[in-house]
Protein backbone atom coordinates (compact mmCIF):
# COMPACT_ATOMS: atom_id res chain seq x y z
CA UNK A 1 -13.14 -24.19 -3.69
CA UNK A 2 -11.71 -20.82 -3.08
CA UNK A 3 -8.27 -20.07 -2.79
CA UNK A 4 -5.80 -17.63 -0.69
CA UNK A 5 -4.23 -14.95 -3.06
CA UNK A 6 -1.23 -15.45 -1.09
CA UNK A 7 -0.45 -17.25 2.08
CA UNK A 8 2.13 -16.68 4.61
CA UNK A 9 5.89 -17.70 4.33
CA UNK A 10 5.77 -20.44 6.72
CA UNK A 11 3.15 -22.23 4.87
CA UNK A 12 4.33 -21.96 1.31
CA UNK A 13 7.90 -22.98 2.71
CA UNK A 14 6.76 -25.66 5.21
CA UNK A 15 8.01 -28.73 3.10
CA UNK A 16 11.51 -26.84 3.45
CA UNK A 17 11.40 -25.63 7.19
CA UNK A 18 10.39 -29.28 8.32
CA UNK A 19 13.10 -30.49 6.60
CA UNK A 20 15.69 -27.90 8.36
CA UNK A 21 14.00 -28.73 11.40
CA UNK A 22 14.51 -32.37 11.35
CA UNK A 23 18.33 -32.92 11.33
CA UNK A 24 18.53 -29.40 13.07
CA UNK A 25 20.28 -30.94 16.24
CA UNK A 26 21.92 -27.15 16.99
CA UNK A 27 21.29 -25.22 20.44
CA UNK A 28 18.28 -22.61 19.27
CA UNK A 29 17.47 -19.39 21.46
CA UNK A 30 14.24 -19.73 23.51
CA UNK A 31 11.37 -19.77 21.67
CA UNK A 32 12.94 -20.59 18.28
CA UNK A 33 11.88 -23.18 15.64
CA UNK A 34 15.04 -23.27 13.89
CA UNK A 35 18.93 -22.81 15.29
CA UNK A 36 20.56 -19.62 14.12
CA UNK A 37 22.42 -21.66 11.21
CA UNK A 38 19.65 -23.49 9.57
CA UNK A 39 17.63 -20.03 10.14
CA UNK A 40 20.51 -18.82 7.54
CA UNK A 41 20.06 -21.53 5.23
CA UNK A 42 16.79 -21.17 4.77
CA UNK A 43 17.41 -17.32 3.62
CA UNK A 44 20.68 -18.00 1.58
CA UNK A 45 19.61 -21.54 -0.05
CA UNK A 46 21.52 -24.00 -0.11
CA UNK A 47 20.44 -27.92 1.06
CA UNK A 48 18.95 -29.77 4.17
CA UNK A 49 20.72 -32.69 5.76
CA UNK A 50 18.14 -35.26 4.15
CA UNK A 51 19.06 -33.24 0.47
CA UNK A 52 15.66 -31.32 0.40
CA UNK A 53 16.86 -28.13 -1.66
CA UNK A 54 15.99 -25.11 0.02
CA UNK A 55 15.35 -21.82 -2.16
CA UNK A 56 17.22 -18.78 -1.56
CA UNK A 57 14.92 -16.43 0.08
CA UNK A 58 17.94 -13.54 -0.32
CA UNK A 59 20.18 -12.76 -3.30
CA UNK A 60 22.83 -10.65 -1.67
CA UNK A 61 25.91 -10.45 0.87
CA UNK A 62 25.81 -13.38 3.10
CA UNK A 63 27.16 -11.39 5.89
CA UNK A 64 23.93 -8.66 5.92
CA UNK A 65 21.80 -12.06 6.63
CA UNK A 66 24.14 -13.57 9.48
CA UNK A 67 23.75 -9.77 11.33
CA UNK A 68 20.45 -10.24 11.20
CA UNK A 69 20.30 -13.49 12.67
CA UNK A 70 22.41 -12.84 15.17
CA UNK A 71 20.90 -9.67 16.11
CA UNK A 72 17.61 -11.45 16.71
CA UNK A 73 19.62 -14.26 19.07
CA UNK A 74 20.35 -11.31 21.30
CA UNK A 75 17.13 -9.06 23.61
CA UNK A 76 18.25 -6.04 21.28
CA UNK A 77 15.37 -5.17 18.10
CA UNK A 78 16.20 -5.36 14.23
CA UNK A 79 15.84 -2.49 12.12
CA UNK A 80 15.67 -3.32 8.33
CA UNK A 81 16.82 -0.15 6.41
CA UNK A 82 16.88 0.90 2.42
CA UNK A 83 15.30 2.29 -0.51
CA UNK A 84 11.60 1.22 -1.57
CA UNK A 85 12.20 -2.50 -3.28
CA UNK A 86 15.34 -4.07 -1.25
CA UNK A 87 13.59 -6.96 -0.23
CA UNK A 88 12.93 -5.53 3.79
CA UNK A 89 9.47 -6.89 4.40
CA UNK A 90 10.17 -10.12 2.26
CA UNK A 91 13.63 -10.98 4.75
CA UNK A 92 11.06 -9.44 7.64
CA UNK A 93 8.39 -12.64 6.93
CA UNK A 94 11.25 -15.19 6.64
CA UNK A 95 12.76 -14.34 9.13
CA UNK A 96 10.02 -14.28 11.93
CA UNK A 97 8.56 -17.18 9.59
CA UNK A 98 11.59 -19.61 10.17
CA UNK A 99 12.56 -18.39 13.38
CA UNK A 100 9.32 -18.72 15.20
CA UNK A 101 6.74 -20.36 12.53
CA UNK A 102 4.31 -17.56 12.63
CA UNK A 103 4.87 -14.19 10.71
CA UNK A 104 1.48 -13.06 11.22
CA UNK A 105 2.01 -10.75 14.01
CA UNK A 106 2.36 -7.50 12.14
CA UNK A 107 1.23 -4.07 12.59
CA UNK A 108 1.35 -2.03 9.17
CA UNK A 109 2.31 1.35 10.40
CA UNK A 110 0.62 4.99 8.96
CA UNK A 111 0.51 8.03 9.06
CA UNK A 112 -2.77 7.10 10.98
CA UNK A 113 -1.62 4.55 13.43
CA UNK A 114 -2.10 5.18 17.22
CA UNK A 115 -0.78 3.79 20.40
CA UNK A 116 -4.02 2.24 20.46
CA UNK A 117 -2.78 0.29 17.57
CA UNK A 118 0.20 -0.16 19.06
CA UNK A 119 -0.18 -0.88 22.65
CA UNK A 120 -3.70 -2.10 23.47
CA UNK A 121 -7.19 -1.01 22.53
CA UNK A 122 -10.01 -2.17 24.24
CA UNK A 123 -13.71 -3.35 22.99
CA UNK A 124 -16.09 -0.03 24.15
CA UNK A 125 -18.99 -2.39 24.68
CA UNK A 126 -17.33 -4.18 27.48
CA UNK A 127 -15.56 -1.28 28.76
CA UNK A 128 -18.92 0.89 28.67
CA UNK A 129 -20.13 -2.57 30.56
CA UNK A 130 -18.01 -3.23 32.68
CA UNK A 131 -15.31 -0.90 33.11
CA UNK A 132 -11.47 -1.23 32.66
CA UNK A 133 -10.97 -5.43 32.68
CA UNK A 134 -8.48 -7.81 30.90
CA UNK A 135 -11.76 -9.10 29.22
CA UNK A 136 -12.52 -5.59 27.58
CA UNK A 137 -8.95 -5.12 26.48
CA UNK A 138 -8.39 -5.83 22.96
CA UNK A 139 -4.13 -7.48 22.41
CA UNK A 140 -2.28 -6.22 19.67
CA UNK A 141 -0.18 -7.90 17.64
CA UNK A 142 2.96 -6.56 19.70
CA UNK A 143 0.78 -7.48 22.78
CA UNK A 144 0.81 -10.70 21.49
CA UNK A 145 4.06 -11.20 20.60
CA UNK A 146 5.04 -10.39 24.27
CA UNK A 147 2.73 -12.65 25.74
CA UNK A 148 3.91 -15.51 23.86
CA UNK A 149 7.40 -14.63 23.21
CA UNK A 150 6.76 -14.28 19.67
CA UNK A 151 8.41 -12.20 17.08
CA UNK A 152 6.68 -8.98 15.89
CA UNK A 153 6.73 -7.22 12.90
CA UNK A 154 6.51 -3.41 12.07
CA UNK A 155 6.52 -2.40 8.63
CA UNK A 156 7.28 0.73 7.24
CA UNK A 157 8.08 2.32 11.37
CA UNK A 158 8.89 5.74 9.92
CA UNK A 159 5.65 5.97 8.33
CA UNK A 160 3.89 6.57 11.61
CA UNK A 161 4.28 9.89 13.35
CA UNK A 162 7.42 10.31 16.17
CA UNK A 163 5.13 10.45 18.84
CA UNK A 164 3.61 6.84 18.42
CA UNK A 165 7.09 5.47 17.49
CA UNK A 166 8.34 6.71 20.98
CA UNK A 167 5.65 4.16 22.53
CA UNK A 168 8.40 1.79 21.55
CA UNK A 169 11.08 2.53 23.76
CA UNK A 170 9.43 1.13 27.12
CA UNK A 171 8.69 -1.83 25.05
CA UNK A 172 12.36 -2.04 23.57
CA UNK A 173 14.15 -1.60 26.91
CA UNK A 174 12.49 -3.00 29.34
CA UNK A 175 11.10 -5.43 27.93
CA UNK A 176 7.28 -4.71 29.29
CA UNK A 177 4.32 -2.98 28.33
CA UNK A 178 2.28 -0.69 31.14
CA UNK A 179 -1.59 -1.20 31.17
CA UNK A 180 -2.10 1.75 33.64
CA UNK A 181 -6.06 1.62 32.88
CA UNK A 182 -5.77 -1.68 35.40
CA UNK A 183 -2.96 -1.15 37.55
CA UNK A 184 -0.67 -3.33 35.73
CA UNK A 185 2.26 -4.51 33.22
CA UNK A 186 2.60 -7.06 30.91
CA UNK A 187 6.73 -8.30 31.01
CA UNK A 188 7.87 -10.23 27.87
CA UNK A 189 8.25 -13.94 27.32
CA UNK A 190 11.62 -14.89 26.45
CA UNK A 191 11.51 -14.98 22.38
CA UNK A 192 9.72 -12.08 22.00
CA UNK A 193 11.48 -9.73 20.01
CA UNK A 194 11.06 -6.68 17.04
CA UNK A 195 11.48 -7.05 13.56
CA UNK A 196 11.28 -3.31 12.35
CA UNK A 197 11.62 -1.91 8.27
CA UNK A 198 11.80 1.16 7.44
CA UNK A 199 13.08 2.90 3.96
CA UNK A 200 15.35 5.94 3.97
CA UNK A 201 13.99 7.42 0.34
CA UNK A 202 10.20 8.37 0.01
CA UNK A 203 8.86 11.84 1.21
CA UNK A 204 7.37 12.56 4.19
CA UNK A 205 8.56 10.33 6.66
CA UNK A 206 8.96 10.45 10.50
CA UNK A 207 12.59 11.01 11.25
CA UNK A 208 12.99 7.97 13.94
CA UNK A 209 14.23 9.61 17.42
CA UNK A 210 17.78 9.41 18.97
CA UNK A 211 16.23 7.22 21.82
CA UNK A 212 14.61 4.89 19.55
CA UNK A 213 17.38 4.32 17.07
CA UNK A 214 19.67 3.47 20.08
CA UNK A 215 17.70 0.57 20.53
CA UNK A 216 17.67 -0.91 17.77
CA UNK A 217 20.76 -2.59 15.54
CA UNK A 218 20.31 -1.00 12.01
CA UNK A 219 21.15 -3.65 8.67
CA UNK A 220 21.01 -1.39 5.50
CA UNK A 221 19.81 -3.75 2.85
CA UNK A 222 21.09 -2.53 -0.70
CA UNK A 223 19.94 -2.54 -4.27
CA UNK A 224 21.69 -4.76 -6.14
CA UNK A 225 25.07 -3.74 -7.40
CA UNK A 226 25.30 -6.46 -10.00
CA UNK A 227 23.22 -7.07 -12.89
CA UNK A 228 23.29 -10.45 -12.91
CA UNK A 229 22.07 -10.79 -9.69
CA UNK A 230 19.13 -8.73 -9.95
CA UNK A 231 18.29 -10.31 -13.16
CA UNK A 232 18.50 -13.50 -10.88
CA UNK A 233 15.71 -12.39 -8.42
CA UNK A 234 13.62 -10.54 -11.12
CA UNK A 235 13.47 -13.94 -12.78
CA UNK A 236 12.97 -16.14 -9.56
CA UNK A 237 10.04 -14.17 -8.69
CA UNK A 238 8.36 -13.50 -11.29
CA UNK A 239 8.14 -17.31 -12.11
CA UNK A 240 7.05 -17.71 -8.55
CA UNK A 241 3.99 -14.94 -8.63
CA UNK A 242 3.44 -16.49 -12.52
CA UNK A 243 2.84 -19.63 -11.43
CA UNK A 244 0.50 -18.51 -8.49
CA UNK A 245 -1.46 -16.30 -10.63
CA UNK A 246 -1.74 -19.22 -13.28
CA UNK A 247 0.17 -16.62 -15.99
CA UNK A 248 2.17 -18.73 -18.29
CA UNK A 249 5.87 -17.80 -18.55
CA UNK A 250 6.91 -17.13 -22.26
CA UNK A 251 10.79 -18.65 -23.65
CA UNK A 252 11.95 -14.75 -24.05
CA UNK A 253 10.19 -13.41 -20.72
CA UNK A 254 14.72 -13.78 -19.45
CA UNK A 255 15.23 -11.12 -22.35
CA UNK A 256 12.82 -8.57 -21.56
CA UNK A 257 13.85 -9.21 -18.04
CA UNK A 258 17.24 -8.00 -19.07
CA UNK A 259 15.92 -4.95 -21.35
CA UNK A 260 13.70 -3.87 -18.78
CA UNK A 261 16.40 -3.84 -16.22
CA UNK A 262 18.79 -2.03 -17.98
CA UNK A 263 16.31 0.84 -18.73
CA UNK A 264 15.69 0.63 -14.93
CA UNK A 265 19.64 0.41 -13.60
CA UNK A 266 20.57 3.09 -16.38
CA UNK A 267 17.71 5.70 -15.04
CA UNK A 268 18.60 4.49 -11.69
CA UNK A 269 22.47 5.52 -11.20
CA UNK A 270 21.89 8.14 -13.66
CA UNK A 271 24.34 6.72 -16.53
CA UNK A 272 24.30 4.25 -19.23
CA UNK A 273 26.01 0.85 -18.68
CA UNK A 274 28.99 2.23 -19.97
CA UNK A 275 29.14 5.17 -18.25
CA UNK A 276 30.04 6.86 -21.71
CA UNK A 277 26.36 9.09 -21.32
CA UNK A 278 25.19 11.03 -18.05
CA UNK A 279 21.33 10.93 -17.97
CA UNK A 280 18.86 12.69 -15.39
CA UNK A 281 17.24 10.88 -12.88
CA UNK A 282 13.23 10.32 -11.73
CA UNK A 283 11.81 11.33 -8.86
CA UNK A 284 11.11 7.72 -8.37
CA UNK A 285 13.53 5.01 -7.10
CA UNK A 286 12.96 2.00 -9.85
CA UNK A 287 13.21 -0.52 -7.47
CA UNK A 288 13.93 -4.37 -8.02
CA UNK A 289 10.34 -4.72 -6.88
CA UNK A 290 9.21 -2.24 -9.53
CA UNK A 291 10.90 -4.26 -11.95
CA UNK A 292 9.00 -7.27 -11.12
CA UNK A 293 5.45 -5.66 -11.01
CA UNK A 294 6.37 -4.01 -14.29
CA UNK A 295 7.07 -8.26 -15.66
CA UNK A 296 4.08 -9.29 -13.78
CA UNK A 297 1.73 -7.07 -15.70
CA UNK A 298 3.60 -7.80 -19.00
CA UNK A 299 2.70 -10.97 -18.68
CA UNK A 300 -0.78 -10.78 -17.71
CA UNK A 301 -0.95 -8.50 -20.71
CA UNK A 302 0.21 -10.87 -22.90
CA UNK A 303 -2.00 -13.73 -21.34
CA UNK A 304 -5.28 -11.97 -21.74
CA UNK A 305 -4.79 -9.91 -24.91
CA UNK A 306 -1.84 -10.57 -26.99
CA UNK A 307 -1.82 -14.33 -27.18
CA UNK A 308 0.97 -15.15 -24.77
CA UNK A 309 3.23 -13.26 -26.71
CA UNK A 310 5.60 -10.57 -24.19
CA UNK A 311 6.63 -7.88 -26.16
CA UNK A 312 7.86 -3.80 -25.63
CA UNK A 313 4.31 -3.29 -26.63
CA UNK A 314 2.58 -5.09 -23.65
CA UNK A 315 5.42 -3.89 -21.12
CA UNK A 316 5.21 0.10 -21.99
CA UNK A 317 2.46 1.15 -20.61
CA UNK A 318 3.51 -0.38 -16.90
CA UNK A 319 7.22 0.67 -17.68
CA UNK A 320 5.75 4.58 -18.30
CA UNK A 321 4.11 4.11 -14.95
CA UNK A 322 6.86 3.07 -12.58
CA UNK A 323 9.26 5.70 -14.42
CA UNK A 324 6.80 8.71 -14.92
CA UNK A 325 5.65 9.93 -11.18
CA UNK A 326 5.88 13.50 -11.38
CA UNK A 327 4.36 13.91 -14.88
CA UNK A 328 6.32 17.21 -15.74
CA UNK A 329 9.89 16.32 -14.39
CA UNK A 330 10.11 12.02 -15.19
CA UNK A 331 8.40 12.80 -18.84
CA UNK A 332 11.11 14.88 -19.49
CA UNK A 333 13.54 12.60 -17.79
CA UNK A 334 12.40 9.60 -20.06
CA UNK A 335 11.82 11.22 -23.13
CA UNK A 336 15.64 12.31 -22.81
CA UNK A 337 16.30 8.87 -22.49
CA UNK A 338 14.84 7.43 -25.37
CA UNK A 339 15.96 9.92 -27.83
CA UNK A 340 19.66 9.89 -26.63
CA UNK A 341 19.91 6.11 -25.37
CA UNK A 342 17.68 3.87 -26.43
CA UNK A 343 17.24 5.52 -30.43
CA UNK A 344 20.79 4.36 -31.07
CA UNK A 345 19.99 0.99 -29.78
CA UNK A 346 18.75 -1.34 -32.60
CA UNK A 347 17.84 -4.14 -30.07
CA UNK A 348 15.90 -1.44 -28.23
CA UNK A 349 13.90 -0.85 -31.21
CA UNK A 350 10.61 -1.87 -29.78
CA UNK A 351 10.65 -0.48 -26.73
CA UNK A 352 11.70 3.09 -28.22
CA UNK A 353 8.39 3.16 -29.84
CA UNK A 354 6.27 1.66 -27.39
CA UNK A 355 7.27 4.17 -24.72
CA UNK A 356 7.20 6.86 -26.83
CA UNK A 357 3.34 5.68 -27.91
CA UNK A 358 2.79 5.26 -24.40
CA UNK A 359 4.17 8.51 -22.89
């Protein structure tokens, strides 16, 4: 029988959510699954009343989690802000996931996406048909998510040109959605609200207008300051994705976590650990999500190939790839690196002359 690659938030977490929502005896905004507290739980971790553990969903400051919350408890839309790799649309499906049970509303926005896309469309065989009728008009998912009060997501919102972004603010304010084409207006259900993420470091994006920002209460989520604690969610989800892609997880897979990390934290802030050595910087951002692709494939490398062993060897080639995007600038950036860094390193032995095979 086949199986889904990956399945939504509320269903991989339902065992915990059920148990939140049984002893969960809190007042909950309309339209809400969960109260505001056990909403938080079920992001930090911690333990239902009955003792089911529930898995942190966010390694980070409390605080950034209880504004997010709290901003959804209110009519006014949350804006998820930061670099590529903070966790944005992760919090973005646990949070409509545990608030409302259904993160599946969700409009991916590009540099191609239309109000059509945004708003309404319509099917052209009924409207060729039959003309402008509720039957021929095809809901989006933020259609949706007004009708039933739902919550929507938008990821990446500054991907999508200003133009279509400013179809937002009718939605955002007053809280309904014109449908001039038949003399009408669709008015939100209480619930509805937007979950929005957006990242403030890749090229090209669509500066978000002063109207549309006003509307929205920004949380900036951060890269990890503490190594520790990104070793903590490199670890947690790579055994996670492991286990779903049925790649065993070596003994020393915590090690290479750590050596591939510090390579990544030391290119990153653009100085060794010590801060005894100032090194240049990529043009990329070496996210913690980077980080965890680059494990992922290490370990399918060593599944397939090298006999479930991880080693510098089988990690190189992705390491190369997330560090090397301009091919001029980063190879010049790494190979800097590795003769001035990770050459002095005896520890670092193996990866000093895997990447330098590999570059």
């Amino acid at each position: 029988m086949n199986a889904a690659i990956r399945l939504p938030a509320e269903e991989v977490y339902a065992a915990e959510l059920q148990a939140l929502a049984r002893a969960d005896d809190r007042q909950k905004p309309a339209g809400w699954s969960l109260s505001p507290k056990a909403v938080l739980t079920y992001l930090m971790g911690g333990k239902a009343s009955d003792g089911t553990p529930i898995t942190p969903k966010y390694v980070g400051r409390r605080q950034l989690m209880e504004t997010a919350v709290a901003t959804l408890a209110t009519d006014r839309a949350l804006l998820l802000l930061g670099v590529p790799g903070t966790a944005k649309s992760w919090v973005s499906e646990h949070l409509a996931g545990a608030i409302m049970g259904n993160s599946t509303l969700i409009v991916q926005c590009t540099a191609g996406t239309d109000e059509n896309q945004i708003r309404y469309g319509w099917n052209y065989a009924q409207l060729l048909a039959k003309g402008p009728s509720q039957e021929a008009l095809v809901p989006t998912p933020l259609y949706r998510a007004m009708q039933e009060g739902k919550l929507c997501r938008l990821e990446e919102l500054t991907r999508m040109g200003s133009d279509v972004q400013d179809t937002l603010i009718t939605v955002l304010s007053e809280k309904m959605m014109p449908v001039p084409e038949l003399n009408t207006s669709i008015y939100a259900q209480r619930g509805f609200n937007i979950i929005a993420t957006a990242n403030n470091r890749d090229k090209g994006v669509n500066e978000l207008s002063s109207a549309l920002k006003r509307r929205f209460n920004v949380v900036v989520l951060p890269l990890p300051d503490d190594m520790a604690e990104e070793v903590s969610i490199v670890s947690r989800r790579v055994g996670e994705m492991a286990g779903g892609l049925d790649l065993p997880v070596p003994k020393n897979v915590g090690e290479e976590i750590a050596r591939v990390l510090t390579i990544f934290r030391e290119l990153r802030s653009g100085a060794t650990a010590d801060g005894k050595v100032t090194l240049k910087t990529p043009s990329g951002s070496l996210s913690t999500a980077e980080a965890i692709a680059t494990m992922i494939s290490g370990l399918s490398q060593a599944t397939w190939f090298d006999g479930g062993k991880l080693h510098a060897e089988g990690l190189a080639p992705s390491l190369v790839g997330a560090i090397v995007k301009d091919p001029v600038q980063d190879k010049v950036v790494l190979e800097e690196y590795l003769e001035t860094v990770l050459k002095k390193r005896p520890e670092y032995a193996g990866y000093y002359a895997a990447l330098n095979a590999a570059i």
